[in-house]
Structure formats: structure tokens, C-alpha cells
N, C-alpha and C. Protein backbone atom coordinates (compact mmCIF):
# COMPACT_ATOMS: atom_id res chain seq x y z
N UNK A 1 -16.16 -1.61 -30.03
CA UNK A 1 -16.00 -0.17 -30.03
C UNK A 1 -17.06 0.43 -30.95
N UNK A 2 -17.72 1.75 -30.64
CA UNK A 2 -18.95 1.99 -31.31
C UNK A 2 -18.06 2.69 -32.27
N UNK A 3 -17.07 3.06 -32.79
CA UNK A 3 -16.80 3.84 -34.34
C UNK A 3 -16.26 3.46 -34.93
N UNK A 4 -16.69 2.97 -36.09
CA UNK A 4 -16.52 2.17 -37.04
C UNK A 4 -15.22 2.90 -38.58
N UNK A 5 -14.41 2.31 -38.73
CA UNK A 5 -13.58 2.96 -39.43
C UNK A 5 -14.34 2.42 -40.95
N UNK A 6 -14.88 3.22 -41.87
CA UNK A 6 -15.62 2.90 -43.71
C UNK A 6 -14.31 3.05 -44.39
N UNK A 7 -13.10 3.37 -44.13
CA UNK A 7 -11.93 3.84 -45.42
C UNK A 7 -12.05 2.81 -45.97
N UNK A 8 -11.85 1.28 -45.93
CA UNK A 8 -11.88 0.02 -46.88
C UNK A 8 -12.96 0.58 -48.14
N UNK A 9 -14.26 0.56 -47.40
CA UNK A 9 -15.12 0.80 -48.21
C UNK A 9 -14.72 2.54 -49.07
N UNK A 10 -14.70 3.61 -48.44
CA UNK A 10 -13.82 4.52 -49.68
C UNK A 10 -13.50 4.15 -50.67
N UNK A 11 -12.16 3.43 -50.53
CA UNK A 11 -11.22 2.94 -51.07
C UNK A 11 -11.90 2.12 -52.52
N UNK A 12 -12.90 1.20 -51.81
CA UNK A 12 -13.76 0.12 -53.01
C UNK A 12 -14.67 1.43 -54.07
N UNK A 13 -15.07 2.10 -53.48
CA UNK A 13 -16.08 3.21 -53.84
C UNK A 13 -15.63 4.06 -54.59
N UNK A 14 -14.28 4.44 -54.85
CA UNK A 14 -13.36 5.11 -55.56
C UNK A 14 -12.35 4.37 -56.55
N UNK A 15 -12.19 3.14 -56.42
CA UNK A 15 -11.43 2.44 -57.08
C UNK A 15 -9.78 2.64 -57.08
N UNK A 16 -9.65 3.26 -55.71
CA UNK A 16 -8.37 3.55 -55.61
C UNK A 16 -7.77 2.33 -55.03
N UNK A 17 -6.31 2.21 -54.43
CA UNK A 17 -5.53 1.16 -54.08
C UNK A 17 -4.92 1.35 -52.92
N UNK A 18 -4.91 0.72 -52.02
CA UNK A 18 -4.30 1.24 -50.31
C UNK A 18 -2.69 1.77 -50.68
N UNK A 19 -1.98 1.22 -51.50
CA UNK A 19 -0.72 1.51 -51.66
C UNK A 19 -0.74 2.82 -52.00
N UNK A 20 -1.40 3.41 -53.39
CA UNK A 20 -1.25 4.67 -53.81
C UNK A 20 -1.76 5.40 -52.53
N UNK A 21 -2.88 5.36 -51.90
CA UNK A 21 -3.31 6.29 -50.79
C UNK A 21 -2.02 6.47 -49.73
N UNK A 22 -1.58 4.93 -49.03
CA UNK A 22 -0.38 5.04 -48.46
C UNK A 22 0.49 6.19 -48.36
N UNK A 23 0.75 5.92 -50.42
CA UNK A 23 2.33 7.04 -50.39
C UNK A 23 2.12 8.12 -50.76
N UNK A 24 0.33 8.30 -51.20
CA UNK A 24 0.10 9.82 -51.22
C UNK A 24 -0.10 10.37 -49.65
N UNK A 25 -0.27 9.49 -48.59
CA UNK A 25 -0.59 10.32 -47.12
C UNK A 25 1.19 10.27 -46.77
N UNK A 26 2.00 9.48 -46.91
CA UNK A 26 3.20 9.06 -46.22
C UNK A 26 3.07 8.39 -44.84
N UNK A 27 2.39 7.40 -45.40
CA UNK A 27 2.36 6.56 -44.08
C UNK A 27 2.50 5.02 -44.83
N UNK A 28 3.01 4.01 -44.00
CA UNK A 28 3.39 2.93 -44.46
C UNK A 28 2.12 1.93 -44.72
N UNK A 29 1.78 1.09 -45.99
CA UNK A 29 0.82 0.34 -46.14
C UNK A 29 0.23 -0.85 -45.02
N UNK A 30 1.22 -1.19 -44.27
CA UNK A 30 0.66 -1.69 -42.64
C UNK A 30 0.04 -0.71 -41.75
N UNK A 31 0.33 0.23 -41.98
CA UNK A 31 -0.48 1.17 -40.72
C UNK A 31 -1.63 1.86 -41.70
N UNK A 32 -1.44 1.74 -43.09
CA UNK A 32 -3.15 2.12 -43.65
C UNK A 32 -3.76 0.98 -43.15
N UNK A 33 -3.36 -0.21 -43.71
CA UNK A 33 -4.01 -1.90 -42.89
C UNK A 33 -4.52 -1.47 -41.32
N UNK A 34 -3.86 -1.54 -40.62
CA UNK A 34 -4.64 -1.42 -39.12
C UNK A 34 -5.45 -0.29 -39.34
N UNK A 35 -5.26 1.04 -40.04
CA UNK A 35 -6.54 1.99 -39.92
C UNK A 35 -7.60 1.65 -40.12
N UNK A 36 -7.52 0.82 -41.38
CA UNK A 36 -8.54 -0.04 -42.24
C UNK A 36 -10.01 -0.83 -41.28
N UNK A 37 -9.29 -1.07 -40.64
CA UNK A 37 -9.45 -2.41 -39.64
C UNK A 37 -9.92 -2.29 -38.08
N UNK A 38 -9.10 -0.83 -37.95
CA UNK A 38 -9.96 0.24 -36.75
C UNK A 38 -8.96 -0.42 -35.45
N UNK A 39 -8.20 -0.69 -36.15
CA UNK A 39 -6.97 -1.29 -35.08
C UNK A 39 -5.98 -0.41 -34.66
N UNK A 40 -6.33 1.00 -34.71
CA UNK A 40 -5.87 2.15 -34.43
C UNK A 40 -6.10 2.76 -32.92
N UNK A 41 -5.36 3.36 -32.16
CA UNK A 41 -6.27 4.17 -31.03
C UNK A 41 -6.08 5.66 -31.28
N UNK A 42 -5.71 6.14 -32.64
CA UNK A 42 -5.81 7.45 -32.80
C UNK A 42 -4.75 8.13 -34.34
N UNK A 43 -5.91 8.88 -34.76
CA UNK A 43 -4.87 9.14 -36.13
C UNK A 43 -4.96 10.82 -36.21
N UNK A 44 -3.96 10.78 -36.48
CA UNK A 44 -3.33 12.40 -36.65
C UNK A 44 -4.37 13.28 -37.43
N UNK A 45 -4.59 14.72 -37.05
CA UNK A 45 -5.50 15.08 -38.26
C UNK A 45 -4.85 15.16 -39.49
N UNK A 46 -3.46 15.64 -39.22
CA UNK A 46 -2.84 16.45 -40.73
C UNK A 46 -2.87 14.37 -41.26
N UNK A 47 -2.79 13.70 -41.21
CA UNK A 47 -3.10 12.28 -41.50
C UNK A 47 -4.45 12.26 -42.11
N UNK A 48 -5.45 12.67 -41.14
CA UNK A 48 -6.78 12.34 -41.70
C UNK A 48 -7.07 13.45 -42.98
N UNK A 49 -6.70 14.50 -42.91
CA UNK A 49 -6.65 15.57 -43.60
C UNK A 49 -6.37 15.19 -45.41
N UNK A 50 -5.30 14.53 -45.50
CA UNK A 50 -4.92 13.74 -46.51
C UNK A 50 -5.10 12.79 -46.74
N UNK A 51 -5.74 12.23 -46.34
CA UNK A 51 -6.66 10.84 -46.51
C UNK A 51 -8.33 11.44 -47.15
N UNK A 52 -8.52 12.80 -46.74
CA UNK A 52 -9.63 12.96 -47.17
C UNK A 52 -9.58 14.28 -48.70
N UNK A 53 -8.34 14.53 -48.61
CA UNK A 53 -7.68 15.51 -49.74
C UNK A 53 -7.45 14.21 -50.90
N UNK A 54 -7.12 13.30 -50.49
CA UNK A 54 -7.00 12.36 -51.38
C UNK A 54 -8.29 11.64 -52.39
N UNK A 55 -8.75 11.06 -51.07
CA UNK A 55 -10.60 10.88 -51.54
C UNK A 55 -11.21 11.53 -52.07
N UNK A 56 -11.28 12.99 -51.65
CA UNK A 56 -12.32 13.99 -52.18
C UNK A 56 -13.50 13.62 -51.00
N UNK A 57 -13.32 13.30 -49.98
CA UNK A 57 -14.40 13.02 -49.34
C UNK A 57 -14.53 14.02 -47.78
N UNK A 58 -14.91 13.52 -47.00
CA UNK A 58 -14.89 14.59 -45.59
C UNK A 58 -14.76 13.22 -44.36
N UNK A 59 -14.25 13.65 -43.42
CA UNK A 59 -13.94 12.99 -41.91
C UNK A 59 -15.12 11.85 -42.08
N UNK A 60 -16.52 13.11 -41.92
CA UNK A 60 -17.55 12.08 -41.59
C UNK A 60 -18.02 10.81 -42.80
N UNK A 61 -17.22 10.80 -43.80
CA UNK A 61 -17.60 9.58 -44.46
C UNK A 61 -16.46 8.81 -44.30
N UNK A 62 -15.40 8.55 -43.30
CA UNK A 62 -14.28 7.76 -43.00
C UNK A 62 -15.16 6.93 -42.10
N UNK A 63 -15.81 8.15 -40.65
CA UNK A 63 -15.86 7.14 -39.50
C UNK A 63 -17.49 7.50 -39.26
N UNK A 64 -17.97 6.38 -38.60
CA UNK A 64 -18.88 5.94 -37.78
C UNK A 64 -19.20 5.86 -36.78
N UNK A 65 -20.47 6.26 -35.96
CA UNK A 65 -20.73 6.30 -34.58
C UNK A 65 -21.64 5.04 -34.48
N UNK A 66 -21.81 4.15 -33.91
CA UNK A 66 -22.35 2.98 -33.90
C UNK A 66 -22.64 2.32 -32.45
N UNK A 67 -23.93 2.56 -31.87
CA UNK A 67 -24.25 2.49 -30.39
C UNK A 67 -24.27 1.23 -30.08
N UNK A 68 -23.61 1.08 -28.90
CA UNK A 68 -23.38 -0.55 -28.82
C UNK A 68 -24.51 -1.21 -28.08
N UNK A 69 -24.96 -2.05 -28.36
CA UNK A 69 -25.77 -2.56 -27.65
C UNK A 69 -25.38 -2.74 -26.01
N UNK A 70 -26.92 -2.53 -25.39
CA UNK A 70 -26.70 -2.45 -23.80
C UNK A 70 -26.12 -3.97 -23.19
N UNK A 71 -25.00 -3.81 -22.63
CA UNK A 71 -24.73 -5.12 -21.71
C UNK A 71 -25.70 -6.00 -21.08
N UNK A 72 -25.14 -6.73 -21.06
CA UNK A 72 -26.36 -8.12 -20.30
C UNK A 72 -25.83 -8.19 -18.92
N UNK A 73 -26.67 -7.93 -18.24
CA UNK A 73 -26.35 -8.37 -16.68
C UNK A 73 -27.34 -9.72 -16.14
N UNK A 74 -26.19 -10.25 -15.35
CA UNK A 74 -26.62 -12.13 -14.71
C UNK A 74 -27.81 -11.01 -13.16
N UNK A 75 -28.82 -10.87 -13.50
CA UNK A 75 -29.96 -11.26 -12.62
C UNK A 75 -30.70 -12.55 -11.67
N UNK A 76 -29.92 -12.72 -10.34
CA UNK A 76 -30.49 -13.93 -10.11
C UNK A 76 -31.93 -13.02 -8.71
């Protein structure tokens, strides 16, 4: 998938702890884990909103656009 979820990295960059972020967004520390991890197919704004009220940061330093390389096609 070309968009890359950086919150891990936030997280290292701030010296904060997934737990405190957790129970400051109200969401459970397994589902910060899969955000983490981009094992998500979609997160709420009022979610992202506080994830970035928390950070001090903005949307665009959570996620990533990342062009995937072109498929290989079998040419015979």
C-alpha cells in the first residue's frame, strides 16, 4: 500500500508512550498497535484530530504517500 503510517516514529521523536497517547485519544492500546503498523483501513478524523492535538503535530506528518513501484508483467 503506497501510505505509509510515521506515528511509531512521532511517538520516538517526542518521547511519548503509545499507552499515554492511547488514553489521551480513547482508543484501546491494540488498535493504536494496528494504526502503528498501517493495519488499519480507516481512522476517524475526530481520532486523527487528537492524535495530532496530542503530538503538536499535523495529519501530514502521521501519513505518507509512497508510489509503488510499477508491476512486473511475464512478457513472452
Amino acid at each position: 500500500m503506497p501510505i505509509r503510517v510515521r506515528l511509531g516514529v512521532m511517538l520516538a521523536e517526542r518521547n511519548v508512550k503509545s499507552k499515554d497517547l492511547a488514553e489521551y485519544v480513547g482508543i484501546t492500546e491494540a488498535n493504536l498497535s494496528l494504526l502503528k503498523q498501517g493495519k488499519v483501513k480507516g481512522v476517524r478524523f475526530e481520532t486523527l484530530e487528537r492524535i495530532c492535538r496530542f503530538l503538536g503535530c499535523q495529519p501530514g506528518d502521521l501519513l505518507r504517500y509512497e508510489e509503488a513501484p510499477p508491476a512486473e508483467t511475464d512478457i513472452e
